[in-house]
C-alpha atoms as a PDB file:
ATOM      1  CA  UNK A   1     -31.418 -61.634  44.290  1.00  0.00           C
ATOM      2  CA  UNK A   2     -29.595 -58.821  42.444  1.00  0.00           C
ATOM      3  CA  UNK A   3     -28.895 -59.547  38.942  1.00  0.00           C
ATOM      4  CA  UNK A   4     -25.683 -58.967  37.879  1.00  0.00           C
ATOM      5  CA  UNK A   5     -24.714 -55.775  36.054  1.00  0.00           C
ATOM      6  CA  UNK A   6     -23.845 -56.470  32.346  1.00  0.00           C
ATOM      7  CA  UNK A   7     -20.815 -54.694  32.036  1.00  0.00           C
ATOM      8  CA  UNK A   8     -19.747 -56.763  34.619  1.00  0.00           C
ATOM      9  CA  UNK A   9     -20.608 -59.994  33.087  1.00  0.00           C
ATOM     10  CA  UNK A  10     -18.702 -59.400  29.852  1.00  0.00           C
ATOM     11  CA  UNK A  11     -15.508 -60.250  29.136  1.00  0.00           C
ATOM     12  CA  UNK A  12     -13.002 -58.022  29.376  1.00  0.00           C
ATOM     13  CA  UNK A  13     -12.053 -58.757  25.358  1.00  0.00           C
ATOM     14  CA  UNK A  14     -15.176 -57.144  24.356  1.00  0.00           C
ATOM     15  CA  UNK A  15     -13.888 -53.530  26.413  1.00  0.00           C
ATOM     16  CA  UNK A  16     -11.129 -53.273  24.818  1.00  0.00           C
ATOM     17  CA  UNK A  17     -12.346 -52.575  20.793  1.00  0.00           C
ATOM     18  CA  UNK A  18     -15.564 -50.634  22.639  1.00  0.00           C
ATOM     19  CA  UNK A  19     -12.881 -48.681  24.318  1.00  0.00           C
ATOM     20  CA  UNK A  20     -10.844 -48.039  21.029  1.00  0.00           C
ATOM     21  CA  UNK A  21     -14.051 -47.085  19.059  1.00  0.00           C
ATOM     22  CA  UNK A  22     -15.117 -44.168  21.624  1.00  0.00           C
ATOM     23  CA  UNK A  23     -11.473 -42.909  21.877  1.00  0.00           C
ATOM     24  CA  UNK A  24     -11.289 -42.971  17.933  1.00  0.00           C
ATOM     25  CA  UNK A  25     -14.251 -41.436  17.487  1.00  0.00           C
ATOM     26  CA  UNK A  26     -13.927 -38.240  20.353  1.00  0.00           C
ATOM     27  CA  UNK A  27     -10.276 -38.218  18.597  1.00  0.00           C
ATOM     28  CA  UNK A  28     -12.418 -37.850  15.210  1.00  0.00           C
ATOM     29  CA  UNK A  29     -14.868 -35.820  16.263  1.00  0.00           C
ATOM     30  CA  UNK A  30     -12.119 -32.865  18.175  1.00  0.00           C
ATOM     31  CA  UNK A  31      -9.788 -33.363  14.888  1.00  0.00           C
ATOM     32  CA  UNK A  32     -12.620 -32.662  12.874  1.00  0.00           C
ATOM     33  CA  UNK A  33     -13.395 -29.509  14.990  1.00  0.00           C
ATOM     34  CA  UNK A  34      -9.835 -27.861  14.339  1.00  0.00           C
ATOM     35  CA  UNK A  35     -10.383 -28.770  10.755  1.00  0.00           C
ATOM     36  CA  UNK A  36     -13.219 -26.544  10.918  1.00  0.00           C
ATOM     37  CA  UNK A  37     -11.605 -23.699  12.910  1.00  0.00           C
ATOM     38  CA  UNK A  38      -8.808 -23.337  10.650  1.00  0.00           C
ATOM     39  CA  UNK A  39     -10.646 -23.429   7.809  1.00  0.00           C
ATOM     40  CA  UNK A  40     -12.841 -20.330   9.212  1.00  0.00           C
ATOM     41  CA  UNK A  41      -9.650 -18.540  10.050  1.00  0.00           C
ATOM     42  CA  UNK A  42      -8.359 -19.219   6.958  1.00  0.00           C
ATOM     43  CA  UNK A  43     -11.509 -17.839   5.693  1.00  0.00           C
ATOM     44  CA  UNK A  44     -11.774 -15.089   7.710  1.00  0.00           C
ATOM     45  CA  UNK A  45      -8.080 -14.062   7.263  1.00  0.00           C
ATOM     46  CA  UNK A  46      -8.551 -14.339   2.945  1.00  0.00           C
ATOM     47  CA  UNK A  47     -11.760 -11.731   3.522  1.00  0.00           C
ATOM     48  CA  UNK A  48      -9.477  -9.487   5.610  1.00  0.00           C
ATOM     49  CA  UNK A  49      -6.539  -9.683   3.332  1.00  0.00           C
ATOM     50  CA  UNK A  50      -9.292  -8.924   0.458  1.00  0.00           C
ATOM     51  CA  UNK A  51     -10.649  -6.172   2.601  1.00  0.00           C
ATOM     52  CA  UNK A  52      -6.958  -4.224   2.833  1.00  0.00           C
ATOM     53  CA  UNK A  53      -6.311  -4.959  -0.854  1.00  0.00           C
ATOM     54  CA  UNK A  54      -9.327  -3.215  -1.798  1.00  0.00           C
ATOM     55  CA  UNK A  55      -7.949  -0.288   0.465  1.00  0.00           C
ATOM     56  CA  UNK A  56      -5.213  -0.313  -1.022  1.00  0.00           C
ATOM     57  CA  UNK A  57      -6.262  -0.301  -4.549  1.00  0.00           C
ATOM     58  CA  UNK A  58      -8.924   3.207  -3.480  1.00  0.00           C
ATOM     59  CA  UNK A  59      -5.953   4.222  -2.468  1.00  0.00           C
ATOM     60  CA  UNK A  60      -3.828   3.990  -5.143  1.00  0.00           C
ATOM     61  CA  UNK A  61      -6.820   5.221  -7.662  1.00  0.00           C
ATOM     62  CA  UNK A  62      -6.784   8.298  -5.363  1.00  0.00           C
ATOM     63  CA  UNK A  63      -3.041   8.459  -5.639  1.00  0.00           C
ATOM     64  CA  UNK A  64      -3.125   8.689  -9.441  1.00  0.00           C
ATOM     65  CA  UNK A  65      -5.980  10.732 -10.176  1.00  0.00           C
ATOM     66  CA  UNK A  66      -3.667  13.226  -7.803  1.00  0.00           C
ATOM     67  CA  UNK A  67      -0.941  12.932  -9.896  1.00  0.00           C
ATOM     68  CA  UNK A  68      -2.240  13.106 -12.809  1.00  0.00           C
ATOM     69  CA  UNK A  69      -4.702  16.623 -12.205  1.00  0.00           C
ATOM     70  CA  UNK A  70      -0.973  17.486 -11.490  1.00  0.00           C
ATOM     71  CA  UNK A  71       1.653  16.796 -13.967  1.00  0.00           C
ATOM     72  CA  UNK A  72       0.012  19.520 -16.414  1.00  0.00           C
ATOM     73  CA  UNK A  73      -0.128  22.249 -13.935  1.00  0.00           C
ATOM     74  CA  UNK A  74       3.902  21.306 -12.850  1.00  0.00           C
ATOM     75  CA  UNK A  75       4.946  21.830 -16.794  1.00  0.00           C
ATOM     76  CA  UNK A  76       3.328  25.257 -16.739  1.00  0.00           C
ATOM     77  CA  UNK A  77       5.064  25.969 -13.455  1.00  0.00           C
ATOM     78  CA  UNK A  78       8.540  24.882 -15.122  1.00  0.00           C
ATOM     79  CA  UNK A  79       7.854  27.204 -17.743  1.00  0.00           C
ATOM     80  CA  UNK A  80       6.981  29.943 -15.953  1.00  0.00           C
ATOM     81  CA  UNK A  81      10.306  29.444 -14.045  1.00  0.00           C
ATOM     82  CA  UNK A  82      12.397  29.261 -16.541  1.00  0.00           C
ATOM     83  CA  UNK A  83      10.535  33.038 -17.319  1.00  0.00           C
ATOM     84  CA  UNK A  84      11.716  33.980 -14.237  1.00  0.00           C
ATOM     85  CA  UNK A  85      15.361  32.736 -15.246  1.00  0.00           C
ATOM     86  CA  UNK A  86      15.724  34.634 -18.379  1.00  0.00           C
ATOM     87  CA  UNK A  87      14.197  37.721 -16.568  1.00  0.00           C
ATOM     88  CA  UNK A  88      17.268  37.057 -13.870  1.00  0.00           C
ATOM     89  CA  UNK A  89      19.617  37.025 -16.074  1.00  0.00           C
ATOM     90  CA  UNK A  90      18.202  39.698 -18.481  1.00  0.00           C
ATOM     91  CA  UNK A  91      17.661  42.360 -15.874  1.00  0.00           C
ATOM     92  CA  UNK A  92      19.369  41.345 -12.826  1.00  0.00           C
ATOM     93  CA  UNK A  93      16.430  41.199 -10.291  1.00  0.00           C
ATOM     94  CA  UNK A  94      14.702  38.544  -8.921  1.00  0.00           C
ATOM     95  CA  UNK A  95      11.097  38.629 -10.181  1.00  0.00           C
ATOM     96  CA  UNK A  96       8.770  39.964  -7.701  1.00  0.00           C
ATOM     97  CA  UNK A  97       5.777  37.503  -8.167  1.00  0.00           C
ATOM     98  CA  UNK A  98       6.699  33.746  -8.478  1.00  0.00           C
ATOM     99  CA  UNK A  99       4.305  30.862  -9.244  1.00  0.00           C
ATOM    100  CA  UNK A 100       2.903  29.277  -5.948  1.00  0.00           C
ATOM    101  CA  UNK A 101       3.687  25.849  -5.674  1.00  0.00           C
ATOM    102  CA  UNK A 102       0.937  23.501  -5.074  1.00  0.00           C
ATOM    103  CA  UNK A 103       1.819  19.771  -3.920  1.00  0.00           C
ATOM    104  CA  UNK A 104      -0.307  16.281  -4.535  1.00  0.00           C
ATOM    105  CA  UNK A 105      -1.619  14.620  -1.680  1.00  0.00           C
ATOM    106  CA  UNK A 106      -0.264  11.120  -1.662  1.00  0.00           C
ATOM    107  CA  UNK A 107      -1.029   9.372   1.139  1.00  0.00           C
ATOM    108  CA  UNK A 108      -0.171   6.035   2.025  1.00  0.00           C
ATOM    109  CA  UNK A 109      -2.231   4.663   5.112  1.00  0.00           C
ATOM    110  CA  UNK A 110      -3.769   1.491   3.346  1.00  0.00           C
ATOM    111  CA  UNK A 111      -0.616   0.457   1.961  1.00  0.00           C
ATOM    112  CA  UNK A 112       0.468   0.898   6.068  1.00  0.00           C
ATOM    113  CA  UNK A 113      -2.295  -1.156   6.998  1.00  0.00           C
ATOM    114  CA  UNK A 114      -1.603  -3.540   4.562  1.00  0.00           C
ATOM    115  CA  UNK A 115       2.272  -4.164   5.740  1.00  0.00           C
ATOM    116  CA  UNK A 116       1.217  -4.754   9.080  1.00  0.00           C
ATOM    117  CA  UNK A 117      -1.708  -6.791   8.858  1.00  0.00           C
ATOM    118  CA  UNK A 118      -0.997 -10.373   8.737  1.00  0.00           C
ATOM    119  CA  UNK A 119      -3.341 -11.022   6.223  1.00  0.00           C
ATOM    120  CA  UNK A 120      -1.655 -10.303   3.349  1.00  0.00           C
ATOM    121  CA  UNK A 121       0.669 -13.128   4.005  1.00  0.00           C
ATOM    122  CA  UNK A 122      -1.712 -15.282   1.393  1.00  0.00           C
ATOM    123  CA  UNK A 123      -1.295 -12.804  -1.568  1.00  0.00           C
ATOM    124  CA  UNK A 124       1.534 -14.334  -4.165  1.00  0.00           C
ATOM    125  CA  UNK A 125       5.032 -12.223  -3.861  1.00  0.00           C
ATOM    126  CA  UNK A 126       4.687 -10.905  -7.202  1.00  0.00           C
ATOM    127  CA  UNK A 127       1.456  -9.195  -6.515  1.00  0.00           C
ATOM    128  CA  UNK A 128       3.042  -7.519  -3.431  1.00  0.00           C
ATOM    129  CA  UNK A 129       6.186  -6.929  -5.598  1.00  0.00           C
ATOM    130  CA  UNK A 130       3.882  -4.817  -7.983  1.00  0.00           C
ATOM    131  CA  UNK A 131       2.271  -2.926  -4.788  1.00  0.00           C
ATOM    132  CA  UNK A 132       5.768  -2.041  -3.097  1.00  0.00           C
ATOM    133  CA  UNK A 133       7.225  -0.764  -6.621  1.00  0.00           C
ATOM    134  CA  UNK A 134       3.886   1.611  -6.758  1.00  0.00           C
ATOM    135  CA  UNK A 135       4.380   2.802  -3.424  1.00  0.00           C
ATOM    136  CA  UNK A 136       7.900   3.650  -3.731  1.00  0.00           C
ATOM    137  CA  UNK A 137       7.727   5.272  -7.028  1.00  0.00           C
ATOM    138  CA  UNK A 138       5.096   7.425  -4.987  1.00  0.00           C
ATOM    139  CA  UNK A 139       7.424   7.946  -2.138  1.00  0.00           C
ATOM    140  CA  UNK A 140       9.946   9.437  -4.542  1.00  0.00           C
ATOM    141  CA  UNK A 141       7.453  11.768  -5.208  1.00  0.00           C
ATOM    142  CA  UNK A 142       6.335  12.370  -1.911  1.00  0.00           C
ATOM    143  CA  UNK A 143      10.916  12.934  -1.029  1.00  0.00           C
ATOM    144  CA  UNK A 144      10.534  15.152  -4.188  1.00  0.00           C
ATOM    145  CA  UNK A 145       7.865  17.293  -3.684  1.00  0.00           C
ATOM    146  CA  UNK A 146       8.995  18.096   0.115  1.00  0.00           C
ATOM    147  CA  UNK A 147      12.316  19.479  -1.289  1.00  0.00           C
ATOM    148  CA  UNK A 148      10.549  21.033  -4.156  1.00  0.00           C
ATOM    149  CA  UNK A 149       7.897  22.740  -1.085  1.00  0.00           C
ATOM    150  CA  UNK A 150      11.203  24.002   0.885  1.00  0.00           C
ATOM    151  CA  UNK A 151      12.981  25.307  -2.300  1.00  0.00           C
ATOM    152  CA  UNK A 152       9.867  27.371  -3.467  1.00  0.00           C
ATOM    153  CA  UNK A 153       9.697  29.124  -0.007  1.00  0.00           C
ATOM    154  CA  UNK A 154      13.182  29.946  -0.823  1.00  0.00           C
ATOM    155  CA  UNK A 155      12.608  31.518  -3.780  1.00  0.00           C
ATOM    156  CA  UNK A 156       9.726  33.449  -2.675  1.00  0.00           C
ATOM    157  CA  UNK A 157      10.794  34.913   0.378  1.00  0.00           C
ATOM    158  CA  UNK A 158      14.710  34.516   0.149  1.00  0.00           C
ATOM    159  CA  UNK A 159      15.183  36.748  -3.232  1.00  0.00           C
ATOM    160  CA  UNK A 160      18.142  34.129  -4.486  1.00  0.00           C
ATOM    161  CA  UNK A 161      19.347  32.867  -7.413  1.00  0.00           C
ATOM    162  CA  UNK A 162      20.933  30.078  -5.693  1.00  0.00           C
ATOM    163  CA  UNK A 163      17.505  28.596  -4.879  1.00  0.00           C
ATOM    164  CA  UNK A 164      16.266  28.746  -8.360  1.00  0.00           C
ATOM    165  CA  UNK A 165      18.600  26.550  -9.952  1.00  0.00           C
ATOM    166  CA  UNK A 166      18.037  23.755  -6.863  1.00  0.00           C
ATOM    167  CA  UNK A 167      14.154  23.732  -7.928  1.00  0.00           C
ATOM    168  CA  UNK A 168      14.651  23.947 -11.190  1.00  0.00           C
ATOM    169  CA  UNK A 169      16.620  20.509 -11.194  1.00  0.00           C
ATOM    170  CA  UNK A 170      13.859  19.260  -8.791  1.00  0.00           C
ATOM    171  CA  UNK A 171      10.904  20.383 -10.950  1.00  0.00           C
ATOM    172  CA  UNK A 172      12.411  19.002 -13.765  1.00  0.00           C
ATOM    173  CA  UNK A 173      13.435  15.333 -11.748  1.00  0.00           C
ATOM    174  CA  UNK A 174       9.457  15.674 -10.824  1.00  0.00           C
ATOM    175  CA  UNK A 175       9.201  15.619 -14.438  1.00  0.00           C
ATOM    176  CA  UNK A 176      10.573  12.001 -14.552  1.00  0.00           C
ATOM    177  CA  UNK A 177       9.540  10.901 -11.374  1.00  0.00           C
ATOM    178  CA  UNK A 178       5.771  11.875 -11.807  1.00  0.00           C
ATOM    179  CA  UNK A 179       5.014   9.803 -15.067  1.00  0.00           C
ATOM    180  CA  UNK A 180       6.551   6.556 -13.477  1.00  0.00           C
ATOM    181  CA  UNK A 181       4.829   6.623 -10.824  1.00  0.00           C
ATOM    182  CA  UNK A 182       1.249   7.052 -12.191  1.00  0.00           C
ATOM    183  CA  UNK A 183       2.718   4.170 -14.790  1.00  0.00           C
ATOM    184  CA  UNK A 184       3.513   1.701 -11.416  1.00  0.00           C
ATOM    185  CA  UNK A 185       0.296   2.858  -9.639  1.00  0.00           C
ATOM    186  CA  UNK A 186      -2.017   2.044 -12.920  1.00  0.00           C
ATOM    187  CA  UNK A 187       0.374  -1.414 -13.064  1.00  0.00           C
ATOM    188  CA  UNK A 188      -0.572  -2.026  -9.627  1.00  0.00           C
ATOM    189  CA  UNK A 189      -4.100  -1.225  -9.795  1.00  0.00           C
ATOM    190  CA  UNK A 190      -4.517  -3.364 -12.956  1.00  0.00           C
ATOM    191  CA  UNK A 191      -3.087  -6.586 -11.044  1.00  0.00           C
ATOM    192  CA  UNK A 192      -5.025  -6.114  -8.301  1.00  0.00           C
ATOM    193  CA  UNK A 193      -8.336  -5.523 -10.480  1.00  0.00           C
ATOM    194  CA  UNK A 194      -7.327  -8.686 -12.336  1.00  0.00           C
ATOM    195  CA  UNK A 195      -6.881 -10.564  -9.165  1.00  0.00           C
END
């Protein structure tokens, strides 16, 4: 004779709690596997965001050493404008031989990268606060400099007084603008060394 099966021989009482333990313990054991998963993309997403904040801060190193090779070279210039001033007024030609203007490369990718990315959403406000204020003090620079670029070629190949005075008032707003910025960019790096 066939025995009987012993699932079929218990009670049904005894299924129940076996039933409960299985489904409690695949419940665990998935639970436990998007525990895991987020804390790898939580990972993953912190060495990202690290990643783009150490762009950000090459970039803003590069930034300032720009500005700073150039502040020195834009107070000769200024000088040697307001030369070209007196000699305006004194003899009543434009001076043949101007100074040529030469720009800093700012650039700005990283700090692109950085707005875009996702990943950045775990550094604190005030950090980013301290990034944006860098970035726009160099965009003022970058808005500066472009006008400054266009009124130079106007000088030098236009012949006018009216030109002069326009980059004269930009040169000397450069003046201003220059020094804050490498001030916010040096803030910015400094937080994000100290991070």
């Amino acid at each position: 004779m066939d025995q009987p099966d012993e699932r079929e021989t218990a009670t049904p009482g005894w299924r129940l709690p076996r039933i409960l333990v299985e489904s409690t313990a695949i419940f665990l054991s998935v639970l436990l596997a998007f525990l895991v998963e987020q804390w790898r993309d939580d990972m993953n997403e912190r060495d990202e965001a690290e990643a783009i904040l150490n762009l950000v801060r090459a970039e803003l190193i590069q930034n300032r050493e720009e500005l700073e090779s150039v502040i020195p070279m834009r107070a000769q210039m200024l000088s040697e404008y307001q030369v070209a001033i007196t000699a305006l007024r004194d003899e009543g030609v434009f001076p043949a031989q101007t100074p040529k203007f030469e720009s800093p490369e700012i650039t700005s990718i990283a700090y692109q990268l950085a707005a875009d990315a996702d990943a950045v959403t775990s550094v604190a406000t005030e950090e980013l606060l301290i990034i944006a204020r860098a970035y726009e003090a160099l965009q003022e620079v970058r808005r500066n400099d472009a006008f400054l670029t266009e009124r130079n070629a106007q000088i030098r190949f236009n012949d006018g007084e009216q030109y002069l005075s326009g980059f004269i008032y930009y040169l000397n707003r450069a003046a201003i603008n220059e020094p804050i910025a490498v001030d916010r960019v040096r803030d910015a790096i400094e937080m994000l060394d100290n991070r």
